[in-house]
Protein backbone atom coordinates (compact mmCIF):
# COMPACT_ATOMS: atom_id res chain seq x y z
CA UNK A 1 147.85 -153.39 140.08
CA UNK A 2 149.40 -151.23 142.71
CA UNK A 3 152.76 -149.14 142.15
CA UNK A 4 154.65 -146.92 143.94
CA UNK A 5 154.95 -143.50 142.08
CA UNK A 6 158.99 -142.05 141.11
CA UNK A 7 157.75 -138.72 143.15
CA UNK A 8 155.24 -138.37 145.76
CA UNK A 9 153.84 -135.45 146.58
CA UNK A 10 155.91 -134.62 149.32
CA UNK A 11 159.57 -134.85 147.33
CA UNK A 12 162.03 -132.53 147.77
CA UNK A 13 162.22 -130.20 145.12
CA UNK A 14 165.21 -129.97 142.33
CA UNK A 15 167.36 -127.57 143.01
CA UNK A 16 169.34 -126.45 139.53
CA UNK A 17 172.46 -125.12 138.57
CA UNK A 18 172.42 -122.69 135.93
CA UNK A 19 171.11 -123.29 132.62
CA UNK A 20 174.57 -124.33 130.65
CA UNK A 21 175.82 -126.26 133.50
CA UNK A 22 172.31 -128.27 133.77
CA UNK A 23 172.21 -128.40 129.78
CA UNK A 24 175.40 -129.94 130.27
CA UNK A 25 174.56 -132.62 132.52
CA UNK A 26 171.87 -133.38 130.29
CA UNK A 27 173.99 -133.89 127.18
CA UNK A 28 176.32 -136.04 129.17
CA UNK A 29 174.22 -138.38 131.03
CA UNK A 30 171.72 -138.05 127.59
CA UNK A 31 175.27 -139.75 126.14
CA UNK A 32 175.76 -142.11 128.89
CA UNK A 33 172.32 -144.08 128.50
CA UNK A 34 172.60 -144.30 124.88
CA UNK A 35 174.31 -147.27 124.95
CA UNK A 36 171.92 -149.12 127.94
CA UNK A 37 170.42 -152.76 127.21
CA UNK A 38 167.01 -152.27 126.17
CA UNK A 39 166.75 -155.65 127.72
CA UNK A 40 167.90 -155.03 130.66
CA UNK A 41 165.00 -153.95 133.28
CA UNK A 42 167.50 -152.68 135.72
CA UNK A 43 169.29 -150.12 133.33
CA UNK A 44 166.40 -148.77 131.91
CA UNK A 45 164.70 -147.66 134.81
CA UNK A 46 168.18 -146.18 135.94
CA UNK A 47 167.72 -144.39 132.44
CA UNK A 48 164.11 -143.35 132.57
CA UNK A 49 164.92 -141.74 136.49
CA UNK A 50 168.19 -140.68 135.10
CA UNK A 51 166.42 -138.83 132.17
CA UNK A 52 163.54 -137.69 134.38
CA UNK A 53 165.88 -135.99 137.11
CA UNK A 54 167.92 -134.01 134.28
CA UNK A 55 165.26 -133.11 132.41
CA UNK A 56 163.25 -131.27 135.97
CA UNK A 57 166.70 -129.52 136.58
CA UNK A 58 166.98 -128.54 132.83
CA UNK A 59 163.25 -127.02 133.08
CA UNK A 60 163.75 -125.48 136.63
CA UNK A 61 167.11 -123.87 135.34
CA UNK A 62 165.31 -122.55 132.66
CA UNK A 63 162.35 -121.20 135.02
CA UNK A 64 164.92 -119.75 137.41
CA UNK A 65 166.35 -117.65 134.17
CA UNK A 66 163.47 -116.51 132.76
CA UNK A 67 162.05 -115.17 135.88
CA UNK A 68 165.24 -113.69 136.48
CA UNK A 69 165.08 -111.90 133.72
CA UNK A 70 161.49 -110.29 134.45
């Protein structure tokens, strides 16, 4: 079976905001997908990439800080 991957190696990189702002986001669109049709194909891969996306900006905000901070 043959798929194409959600990131290939050559994707641009996240770029995050700072770390309440991107916890933020992720809260809110965390909120938003709660109430998505497990049923429904379409909104659960907008959830999964959804989820994915925040999560990278949450960790990269969090990397940016800490090495800030060094």
């Amino acid at each position: 079976m043959s798929y194409d991957p959600l990131y290939g190696p050559g994707h641009a990189p996240v770029v995050p905001g700072d770390v309440d702002r991107e916890l933020w986001l992720a809260r809110e669109f965390t909120a938003e997908v709660a109430a998505a049709n497990i049923h429904e194909p379409a909104a659960m891969i907008k959830a999964a990439a959804g989820l994915h996306y925040r999560l990278a900006a949450l960790v990269a905000a969090l990397d940016a800080e800490r090495s800030e901070g060094r």
